[in-house]
Protein backbone atom coordinates (compact mmCIF):
# COMPACT_ATOMS: atom_id res chain seq x y z
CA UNK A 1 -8.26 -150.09 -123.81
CA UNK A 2 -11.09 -152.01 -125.77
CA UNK A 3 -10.58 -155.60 -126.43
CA UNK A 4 -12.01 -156.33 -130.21
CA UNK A 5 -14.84 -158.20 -129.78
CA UNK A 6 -16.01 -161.68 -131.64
CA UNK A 7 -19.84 -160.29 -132.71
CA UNK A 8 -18.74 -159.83 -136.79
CA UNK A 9 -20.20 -156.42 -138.33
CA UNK A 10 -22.30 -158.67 -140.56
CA UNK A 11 -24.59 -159.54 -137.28
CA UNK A 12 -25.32 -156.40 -136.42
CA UNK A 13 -28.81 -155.08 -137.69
CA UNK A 14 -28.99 -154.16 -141.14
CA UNK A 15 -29.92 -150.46 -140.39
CA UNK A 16 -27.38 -150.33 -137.79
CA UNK A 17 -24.49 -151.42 -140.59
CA UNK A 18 -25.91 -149.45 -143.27
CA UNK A 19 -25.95 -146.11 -140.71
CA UNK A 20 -22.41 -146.64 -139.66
CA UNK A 21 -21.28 -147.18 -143.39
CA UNK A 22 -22.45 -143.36 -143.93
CA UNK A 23 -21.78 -141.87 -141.09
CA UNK A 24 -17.95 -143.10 -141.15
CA UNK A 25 -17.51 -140.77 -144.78
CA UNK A 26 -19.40 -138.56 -143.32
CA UNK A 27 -22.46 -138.74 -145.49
CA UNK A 28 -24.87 -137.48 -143.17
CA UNK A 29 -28.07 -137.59 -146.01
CA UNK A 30 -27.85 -141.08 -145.97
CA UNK A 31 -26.91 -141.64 -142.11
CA UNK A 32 -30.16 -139.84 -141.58
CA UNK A 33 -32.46 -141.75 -143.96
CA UNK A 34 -32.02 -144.86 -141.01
CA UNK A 35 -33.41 -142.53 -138.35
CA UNK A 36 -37.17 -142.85 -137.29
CA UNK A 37 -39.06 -139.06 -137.65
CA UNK A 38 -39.10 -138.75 -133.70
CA UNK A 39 -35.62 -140.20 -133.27
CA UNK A 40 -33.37 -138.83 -129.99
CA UNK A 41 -29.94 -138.12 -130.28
CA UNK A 42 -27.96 -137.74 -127.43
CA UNK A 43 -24.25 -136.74 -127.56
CA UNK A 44 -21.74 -136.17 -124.32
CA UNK A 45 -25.13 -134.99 -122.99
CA UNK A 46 -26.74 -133.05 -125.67
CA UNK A 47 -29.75 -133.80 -127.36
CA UNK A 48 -30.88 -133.43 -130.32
CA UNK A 49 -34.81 -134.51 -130.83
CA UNK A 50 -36.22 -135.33 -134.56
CA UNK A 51 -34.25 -136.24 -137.94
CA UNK A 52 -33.96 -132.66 -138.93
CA UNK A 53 -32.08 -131.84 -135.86
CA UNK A 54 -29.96 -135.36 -136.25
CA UNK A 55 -29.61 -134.33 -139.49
CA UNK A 56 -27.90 -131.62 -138.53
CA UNK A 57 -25.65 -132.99 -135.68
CA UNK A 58 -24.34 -135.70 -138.01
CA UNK A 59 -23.55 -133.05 -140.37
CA UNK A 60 -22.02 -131.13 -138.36
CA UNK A 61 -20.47 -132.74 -135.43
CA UNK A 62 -16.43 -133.42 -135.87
CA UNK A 63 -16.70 -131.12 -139.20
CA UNK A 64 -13.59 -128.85 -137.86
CA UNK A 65 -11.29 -132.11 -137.04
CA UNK A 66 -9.73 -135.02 -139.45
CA UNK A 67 -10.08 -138.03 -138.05
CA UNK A 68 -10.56 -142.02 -138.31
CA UNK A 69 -13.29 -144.26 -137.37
CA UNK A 70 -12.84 -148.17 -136.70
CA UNK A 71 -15.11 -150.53 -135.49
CA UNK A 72 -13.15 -152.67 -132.31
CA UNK A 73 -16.41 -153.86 -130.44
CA UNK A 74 -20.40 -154.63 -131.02
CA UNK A 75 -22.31 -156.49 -128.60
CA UNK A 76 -26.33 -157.34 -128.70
CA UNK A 77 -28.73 -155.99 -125.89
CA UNK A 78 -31.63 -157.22 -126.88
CA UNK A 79 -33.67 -157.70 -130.11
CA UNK A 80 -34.18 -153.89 -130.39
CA UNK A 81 -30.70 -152.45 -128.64
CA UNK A 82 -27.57 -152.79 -130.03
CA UNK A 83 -23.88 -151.03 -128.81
CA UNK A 84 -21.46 -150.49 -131.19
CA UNK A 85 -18.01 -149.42 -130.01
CA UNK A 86 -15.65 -147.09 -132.31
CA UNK A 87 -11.85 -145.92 -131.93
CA UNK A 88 -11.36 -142.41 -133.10
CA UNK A 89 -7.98 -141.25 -134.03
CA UNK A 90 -7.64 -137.61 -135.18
CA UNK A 91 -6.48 -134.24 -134.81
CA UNK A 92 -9.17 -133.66 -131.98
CA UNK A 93 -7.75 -132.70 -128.61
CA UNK A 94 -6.93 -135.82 -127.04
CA UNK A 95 -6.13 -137.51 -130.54
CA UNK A 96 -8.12 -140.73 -129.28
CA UNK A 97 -11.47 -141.38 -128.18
CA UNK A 98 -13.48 -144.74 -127.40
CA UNK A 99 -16.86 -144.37 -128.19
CA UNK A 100 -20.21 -146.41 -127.36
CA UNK A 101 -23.27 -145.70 -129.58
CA UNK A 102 -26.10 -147.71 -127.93
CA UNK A 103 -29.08 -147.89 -130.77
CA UNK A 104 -32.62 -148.30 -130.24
CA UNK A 105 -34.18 -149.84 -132.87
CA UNK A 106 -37.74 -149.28 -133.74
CA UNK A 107 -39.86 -150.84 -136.92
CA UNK A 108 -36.02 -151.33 -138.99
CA UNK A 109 -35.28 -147.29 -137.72
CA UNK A 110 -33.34 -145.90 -135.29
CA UNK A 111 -35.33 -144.37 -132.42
CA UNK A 112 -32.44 -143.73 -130.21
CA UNK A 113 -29.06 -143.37 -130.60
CA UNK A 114 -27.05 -142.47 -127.51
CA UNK A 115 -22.91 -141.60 -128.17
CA UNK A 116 -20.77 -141.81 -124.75
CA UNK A 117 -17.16 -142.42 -123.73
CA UNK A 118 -16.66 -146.13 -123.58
CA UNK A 119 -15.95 -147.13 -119.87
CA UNK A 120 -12.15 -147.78 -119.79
């Protein structure tokens, strides 16, 4: 499993905090307000292209399961990629998930955001 890594939330972009802070209650108006007009979403391989159809994937995606999101990893790419790692715990099949979302950053927005299985 994921080692917890020693890069404190508070370094991570601002945008990048402020987006996970809604998307873990599942607030997916304000998740969405961080995400550029042309932003690409890409989830276990599907994509979803603009904020309307992000909108709608954060709204949506998980909606049939209870489940909890903590933060055990963040590392810095470069000035404009970030990767946030996230344990999962719920009543989806498997009941645990590790989960990378690599952001793209673009003028304080989120261009890309791409959500994989975290290499074990």
């Amino acid at each position: 499993m994921t080692q917890h890594t020693s890069l404190p939330s508070d370094l991570l972009p601002i945008t990048v905090r402020e987006f996970f802070a809604a998307h873990v209650i599942r607030d997916a108006g304000t998740a969405s307000s961080f995400l550029a007009e042309d932003v690409v979403v890409v989830d276990q391989g599907e994509t979803f292209r603009g904020r309307e159809e992000a909108h709608a994937f954060l709204r949506d995606a998980g909606s049939e399961f209870e489940y909890t999101t903590e933060q055990i990893g963040a590392h810095r790419v470069d000035d404009a990629h970030w990767v946030v790692t996230v344990r999962l715990e719920g009543t989806f099949p498997g009941r645990v998930a590790e989960l990378d979302y690599r952001f793209g950053l673009r003028d304080d927005l989120i261009a890309e955001l791409v959500i994989a299985n975290h290499p074990a």
